[in-house]
Protein backbone atom coordinates (compact mmCIF):
# COMPACT_ATOMS: atom_id res chain seq x y z
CA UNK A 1 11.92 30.81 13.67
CA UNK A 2 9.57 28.24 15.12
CA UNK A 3 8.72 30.32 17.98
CA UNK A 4 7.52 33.06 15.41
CA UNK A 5 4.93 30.13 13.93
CA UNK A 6 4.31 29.33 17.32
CA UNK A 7 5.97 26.07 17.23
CA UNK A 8 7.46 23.68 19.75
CA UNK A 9 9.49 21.04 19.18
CA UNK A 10 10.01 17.74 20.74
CA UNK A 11 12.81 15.65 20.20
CA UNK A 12 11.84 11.84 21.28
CA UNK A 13 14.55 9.58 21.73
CA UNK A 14 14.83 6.62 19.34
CA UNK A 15 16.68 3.28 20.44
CA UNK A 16 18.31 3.31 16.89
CA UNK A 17 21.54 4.47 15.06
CA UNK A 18 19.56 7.24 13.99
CA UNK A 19 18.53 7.95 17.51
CA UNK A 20 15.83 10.86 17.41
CA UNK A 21 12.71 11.82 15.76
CA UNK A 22 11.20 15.31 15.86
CA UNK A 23 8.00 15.59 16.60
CA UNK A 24 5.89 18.91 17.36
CA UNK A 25 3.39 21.20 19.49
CA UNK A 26 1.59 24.18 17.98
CA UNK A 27 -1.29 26.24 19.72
CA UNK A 28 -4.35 27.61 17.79
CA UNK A 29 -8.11 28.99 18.99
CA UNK A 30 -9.30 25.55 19.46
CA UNK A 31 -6.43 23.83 21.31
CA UNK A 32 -3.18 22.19 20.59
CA UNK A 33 -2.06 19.96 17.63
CA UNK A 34 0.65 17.27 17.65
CA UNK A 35 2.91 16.38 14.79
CA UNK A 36 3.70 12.43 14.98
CA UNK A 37 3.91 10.59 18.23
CA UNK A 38 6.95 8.87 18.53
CA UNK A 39 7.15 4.49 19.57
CA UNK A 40 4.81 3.36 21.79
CA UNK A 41 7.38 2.88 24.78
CA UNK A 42 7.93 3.86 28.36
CA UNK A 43 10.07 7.00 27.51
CA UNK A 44 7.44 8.09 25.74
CA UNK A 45 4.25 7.69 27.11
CA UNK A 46 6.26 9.78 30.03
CA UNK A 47 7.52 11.89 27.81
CA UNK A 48 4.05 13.05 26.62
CA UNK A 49 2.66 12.71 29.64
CA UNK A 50 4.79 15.52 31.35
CA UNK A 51 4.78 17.84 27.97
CA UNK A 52 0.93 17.25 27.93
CA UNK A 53 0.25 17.97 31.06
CA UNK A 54 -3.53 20.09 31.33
CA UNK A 55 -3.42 21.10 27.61
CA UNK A 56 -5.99 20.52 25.81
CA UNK A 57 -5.15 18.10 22.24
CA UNK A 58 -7.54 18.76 19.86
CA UNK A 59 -5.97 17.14 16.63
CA UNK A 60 -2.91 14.88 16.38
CA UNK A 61 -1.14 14.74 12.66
CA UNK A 62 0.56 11.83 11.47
CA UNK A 63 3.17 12.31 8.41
CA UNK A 64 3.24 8.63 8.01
CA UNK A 65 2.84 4.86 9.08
CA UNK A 66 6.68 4.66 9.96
CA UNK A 67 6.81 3.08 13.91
CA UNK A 68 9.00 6.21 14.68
CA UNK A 69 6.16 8.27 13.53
CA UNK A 70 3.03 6.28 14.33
CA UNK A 71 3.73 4.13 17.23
CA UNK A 72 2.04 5.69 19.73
CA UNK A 73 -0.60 7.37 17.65
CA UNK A 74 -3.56 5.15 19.05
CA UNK A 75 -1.97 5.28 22.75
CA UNK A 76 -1.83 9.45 22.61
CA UNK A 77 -5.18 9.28 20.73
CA UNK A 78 -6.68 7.29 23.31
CA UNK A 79 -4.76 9.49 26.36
CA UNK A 80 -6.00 12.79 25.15
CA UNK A 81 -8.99 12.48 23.17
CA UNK A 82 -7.80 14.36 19.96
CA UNK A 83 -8.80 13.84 16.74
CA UNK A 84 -6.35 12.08 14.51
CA UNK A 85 -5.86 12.60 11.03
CA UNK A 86 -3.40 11.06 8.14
CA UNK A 87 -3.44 9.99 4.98
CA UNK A 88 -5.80 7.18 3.73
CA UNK A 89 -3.28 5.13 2.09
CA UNK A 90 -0.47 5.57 5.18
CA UNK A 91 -4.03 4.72 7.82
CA UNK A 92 -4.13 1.67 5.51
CA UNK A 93 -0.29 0.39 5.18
CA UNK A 94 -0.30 1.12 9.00
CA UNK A 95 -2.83 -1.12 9.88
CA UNK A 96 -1.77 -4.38 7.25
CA UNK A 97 1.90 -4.02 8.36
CA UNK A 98 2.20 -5.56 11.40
CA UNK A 99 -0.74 -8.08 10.94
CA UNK A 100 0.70 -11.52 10.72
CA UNK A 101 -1.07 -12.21 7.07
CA UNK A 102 1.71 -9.97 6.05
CA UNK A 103 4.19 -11.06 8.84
CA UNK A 104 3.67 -14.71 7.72
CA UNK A 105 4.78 -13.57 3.67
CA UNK A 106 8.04 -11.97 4.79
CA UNK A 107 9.76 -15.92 4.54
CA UNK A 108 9.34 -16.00 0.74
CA UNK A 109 9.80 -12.36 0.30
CA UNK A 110 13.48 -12.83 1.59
CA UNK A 111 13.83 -15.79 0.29
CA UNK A 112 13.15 -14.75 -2.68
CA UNK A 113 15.94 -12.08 -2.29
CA UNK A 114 18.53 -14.08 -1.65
CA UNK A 115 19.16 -13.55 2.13
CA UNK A 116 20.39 -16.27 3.78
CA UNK A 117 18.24 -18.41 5.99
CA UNK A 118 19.88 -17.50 9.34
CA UNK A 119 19.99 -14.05 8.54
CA UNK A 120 16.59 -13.92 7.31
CA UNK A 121 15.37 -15.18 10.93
CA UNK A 122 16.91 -12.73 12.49
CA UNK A 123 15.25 -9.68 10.58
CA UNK A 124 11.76 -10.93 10.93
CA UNK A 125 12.68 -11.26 15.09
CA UNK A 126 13.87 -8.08 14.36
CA UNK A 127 10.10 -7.01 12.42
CA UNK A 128 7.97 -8.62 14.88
CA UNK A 129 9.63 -6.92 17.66
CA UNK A 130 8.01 -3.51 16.41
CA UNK A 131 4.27 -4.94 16.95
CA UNK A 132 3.92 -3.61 20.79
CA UNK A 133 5.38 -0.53 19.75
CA UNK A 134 2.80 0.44 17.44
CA UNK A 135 0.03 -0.52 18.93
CA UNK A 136 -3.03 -0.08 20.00
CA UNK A 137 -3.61 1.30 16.69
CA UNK A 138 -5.13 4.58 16.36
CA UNK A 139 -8.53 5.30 15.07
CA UNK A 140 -8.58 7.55 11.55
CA UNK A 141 -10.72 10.65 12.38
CA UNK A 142 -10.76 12.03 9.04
CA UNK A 143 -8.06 11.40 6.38
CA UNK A 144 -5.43 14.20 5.29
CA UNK A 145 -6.07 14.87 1.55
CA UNK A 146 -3.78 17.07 -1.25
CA UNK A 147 -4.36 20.15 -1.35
CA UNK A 148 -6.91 20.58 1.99
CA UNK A 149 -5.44 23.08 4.91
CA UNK A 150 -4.68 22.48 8.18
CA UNK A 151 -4.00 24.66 11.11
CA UNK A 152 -0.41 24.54 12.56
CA UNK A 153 0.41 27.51 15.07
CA UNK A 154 -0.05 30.59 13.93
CA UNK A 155 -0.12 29.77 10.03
CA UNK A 156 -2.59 27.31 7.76
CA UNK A 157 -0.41 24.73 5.90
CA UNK A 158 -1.25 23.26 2.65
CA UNK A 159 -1.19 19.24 2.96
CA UNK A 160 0.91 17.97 0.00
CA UNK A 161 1.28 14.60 -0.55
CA UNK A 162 4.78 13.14 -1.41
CA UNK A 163 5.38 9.22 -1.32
CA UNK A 164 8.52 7.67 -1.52
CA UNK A 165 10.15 7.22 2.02
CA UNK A 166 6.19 5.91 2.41
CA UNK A 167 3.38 5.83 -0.32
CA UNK A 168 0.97 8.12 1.52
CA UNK A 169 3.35 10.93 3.47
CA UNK A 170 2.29 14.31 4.08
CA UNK A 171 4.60 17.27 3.75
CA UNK A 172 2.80 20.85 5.18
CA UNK A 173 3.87 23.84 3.85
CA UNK A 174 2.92 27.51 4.42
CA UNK A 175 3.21 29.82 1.12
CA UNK A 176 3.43 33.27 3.39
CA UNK A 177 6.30 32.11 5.66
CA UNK A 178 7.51 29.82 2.91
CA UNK A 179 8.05 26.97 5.62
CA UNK A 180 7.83 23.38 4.70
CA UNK A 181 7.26 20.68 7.63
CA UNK A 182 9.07 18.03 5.48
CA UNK A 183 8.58 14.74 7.70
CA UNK A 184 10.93 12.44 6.23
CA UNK A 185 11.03 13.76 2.61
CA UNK A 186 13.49 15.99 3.23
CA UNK A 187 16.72 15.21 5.69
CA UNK A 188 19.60 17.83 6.28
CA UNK A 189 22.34 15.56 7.07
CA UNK A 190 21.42 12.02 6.04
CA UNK A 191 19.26 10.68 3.03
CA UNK A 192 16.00 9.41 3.36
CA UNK A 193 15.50 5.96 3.29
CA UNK A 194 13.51 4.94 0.03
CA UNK A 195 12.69 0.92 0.44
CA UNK A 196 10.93 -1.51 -1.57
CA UNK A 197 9.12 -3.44 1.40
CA UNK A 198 7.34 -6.15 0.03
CA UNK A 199 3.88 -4.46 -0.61
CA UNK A 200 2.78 -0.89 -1.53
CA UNK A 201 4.07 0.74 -4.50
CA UNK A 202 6.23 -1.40 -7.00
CA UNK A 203 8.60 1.74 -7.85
CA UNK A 204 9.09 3.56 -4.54
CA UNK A 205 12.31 5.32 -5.82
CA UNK A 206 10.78 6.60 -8.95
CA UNK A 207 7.97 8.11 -6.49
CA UNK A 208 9.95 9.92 -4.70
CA UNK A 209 12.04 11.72 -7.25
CA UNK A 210 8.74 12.82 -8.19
CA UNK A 211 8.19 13.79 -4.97
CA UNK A 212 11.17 15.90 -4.63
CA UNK A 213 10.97 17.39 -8.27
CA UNK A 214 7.39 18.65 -6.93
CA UNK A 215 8.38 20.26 -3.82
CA UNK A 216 11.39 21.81 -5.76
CA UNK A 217 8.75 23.66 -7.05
CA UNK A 218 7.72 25.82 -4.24
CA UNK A 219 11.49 26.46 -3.54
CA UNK A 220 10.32 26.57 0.31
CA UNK A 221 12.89 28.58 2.19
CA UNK A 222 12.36 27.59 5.51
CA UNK A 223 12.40 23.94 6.37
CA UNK A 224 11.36 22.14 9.52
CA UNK A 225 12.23 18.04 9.07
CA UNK A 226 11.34 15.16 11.68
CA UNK A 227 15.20 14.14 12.13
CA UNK A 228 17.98 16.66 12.47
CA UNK A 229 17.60 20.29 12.61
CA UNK A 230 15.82 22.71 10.65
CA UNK A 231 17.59 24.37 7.95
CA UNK A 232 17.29 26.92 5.01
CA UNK A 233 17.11 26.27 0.84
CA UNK A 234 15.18 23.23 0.64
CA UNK A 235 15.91 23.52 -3.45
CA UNK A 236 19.82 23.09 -2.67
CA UNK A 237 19.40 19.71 -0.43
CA UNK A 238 16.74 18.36 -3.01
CA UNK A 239 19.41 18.79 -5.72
CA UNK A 240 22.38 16.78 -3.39
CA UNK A 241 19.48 14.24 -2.68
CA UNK A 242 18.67 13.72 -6.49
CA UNK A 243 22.36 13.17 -7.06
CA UNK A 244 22.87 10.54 -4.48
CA UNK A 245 20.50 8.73 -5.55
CA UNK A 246 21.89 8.68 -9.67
CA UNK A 247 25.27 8.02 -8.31
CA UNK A 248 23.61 5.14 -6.35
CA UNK A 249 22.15 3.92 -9.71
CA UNK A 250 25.05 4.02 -11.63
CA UNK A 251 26.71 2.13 -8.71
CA UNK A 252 24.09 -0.67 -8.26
CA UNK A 253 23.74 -1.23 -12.32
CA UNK A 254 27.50 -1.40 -11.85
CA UNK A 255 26.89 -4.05 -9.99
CA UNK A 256 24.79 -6.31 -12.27
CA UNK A 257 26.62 -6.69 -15.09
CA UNK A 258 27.02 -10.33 -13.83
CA UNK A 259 23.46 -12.07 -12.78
CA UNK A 260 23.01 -11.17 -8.81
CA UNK A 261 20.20 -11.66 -5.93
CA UNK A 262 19.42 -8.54 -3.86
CA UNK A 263 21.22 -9.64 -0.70
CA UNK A 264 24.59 -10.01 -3.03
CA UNK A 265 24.31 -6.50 -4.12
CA UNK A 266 23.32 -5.21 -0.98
CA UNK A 267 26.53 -6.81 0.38
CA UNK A 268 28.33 -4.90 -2.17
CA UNK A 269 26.43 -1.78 -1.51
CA UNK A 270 27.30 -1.19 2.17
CA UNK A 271 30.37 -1.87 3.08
CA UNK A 272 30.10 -1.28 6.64
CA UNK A 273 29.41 -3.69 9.53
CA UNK A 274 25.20 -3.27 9.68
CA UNK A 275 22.41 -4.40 12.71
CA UNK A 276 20.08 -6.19 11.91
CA UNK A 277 17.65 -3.58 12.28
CA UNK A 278 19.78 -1.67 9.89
CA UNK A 279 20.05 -4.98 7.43
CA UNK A 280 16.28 -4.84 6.74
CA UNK A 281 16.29 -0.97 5.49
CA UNK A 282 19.43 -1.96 3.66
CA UNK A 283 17.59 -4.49 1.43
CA UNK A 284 14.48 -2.84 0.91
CA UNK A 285 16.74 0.59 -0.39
CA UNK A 286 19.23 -2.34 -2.48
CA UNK A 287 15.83 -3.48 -3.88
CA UNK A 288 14.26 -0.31 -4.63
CA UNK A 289 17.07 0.90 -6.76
CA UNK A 290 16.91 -2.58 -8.59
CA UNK A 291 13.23 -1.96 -9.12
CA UNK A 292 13.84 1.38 -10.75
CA UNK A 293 16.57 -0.05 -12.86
CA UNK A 294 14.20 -2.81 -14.32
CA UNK A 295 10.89 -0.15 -14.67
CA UNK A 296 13.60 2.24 -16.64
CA UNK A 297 14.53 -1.25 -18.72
CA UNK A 298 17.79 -1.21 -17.65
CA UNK A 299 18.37 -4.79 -15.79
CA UNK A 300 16.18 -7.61 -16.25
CA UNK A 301 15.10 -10.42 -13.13
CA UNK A 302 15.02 -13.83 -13.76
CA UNK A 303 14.35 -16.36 -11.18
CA UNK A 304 16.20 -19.25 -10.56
CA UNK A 305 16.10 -22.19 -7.86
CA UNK A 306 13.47 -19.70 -5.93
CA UNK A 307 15.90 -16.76 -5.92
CA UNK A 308 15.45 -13.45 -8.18
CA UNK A 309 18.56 -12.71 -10.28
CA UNK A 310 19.10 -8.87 -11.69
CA UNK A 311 20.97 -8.48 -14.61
CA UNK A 312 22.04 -5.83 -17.29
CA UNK A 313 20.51 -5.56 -20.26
């Protein structure tokens, strides 16, 4: 199927659990265009560097600010001259995020959730060892607004904006095929992470069932995602995602019925051994389900001796 759109794709290798991100190639009248960039490491910059090779890059697409995404936008930007384009509020995110004004806040912000001191150390190490691999940062051509078309391959794509796993990511989709490029909206095998991280958009959770209840709508048949494989009936893995994410509800207001900090109901939450690196998405997620829960009215957070406490109402 992605030949027929006149689509390549290029799996980059990620130094995570979740150890790959799709990114992509297509070929139109005026030269190539890239979907997402990968980290800005070795691997890749030779990575790119070989699949580049004399092709011409006129625009390079960015879904979102997420490192695995955006890393080495500026470095490919700056390698092959290409116009780069994303969303204005993703361009913005991208470029406070690693800036130690917001590094220096995440202290309180974890204090505040109740992780413990020693732990807390290590996740900002773990934070501030992203800033070389996102940098230099790339420079916004033109930002990606709803509704505008873009040129992918063989088809125009409809940009459609759907935050949650970020406030300002980009799906594409293509009404003739019925293909949806679903970034990280949509995940075959694994849910996408929805996180609360300390700026942005209060209610991240409640944004992206929106999200999903909005591409629902197009019941795309066809859909191409940047981790995993592409797959068929985005309507039917929209409806498993909606459910995992009540039953996750229902299990974290479970788990206030007795006042509680984030980091204690995170502990509760996942019940496996986690990385650090996998400890900081596991907060932000524990805290963006609390922060639905309070918006809805159904816990309350009090804060006591510096901490925030959830609670039922």
């Amino acid at each position: 199927m992605l030949e027929k759109l006149g689509v390549e794709s290029i799996r980059l290798n990620l130094p995570f659990r979740l150890n790959h991100v799709n990114c992509f190639m297509a070929e139109s009248e005026n030269g190539w265009t890239i979907i997402d960039a990968g980290l800005n490491n070795s691997e890749t910059r030779g990575f790119w560097d070989e699949r580049i090779g004399d092709r011409r890059i006129e625009t390079i697409l960015i879904t979102h600010y997420h490192p695995d995404h955006f890393g080495y936008a500026g470095g490919l930007q700056a390698k092959t001259g290409a116009q780069l384009r994303m969303s204005e509020i993703d361009a913005e995110l991208g470029n406070v995020s690693w800036k130690p004004e917001f590094m220096d806040t995440m202290p309180n912000h974890y204090s505040a959730s109740g992780v413990p001191r020693e732990t807390a150390e290590k996740m900002m190490q773990n934070t501030a060892d992203f800033q070389p691999l996102v940098k230099p940062l790339p420079k916004v051509n033109r930002f990606l607004a709803e509704g505008e078309q873009v040129q992918i391959g063989r088809y125009k794509y409809d940009v459609i904006h759907t935050p949650g796993h970020s406030d300002g990511m980009v799906c594409f989709y293509n009404k003739e095929a019925n293909v949806l490029f679903s970034a990280d909206h949509i995940l075959p095998k694994i849910t996408p992470n929805i996180s609360y991280w300390f700026h942005g958009h209060e209610n991240p959770l409640a944004l992206y069932l929106a999200s999903l209840d909005k591409i629902k709508e197009l019941n795309a048949d066809f859909v191409i995602p940047s981790h995993g494989r592409p797959f068929y009936g985005a309507n039917a893995r929209i409806e498993e995602l909606v459910k995992h994410h009540q039953e996750r509800l229902d299990e974290t207001k479970e788990m206030t019925k007795t006042p509680s900090t984030v980091y204690q109901i995170c502990e509760r939450l996942f019940k496996r051994p986690l990385t650090v690196h996998e400890m900081r998405f596991a907060v932000g997620e524990t805290l963006a389900h609390l922060e639905f829960l309070r918006h809805s009215g159904e816990c309350i957070r009090e804060k006591e001796q510096g901490a925030w406490f959830y609670e039922q109402t």
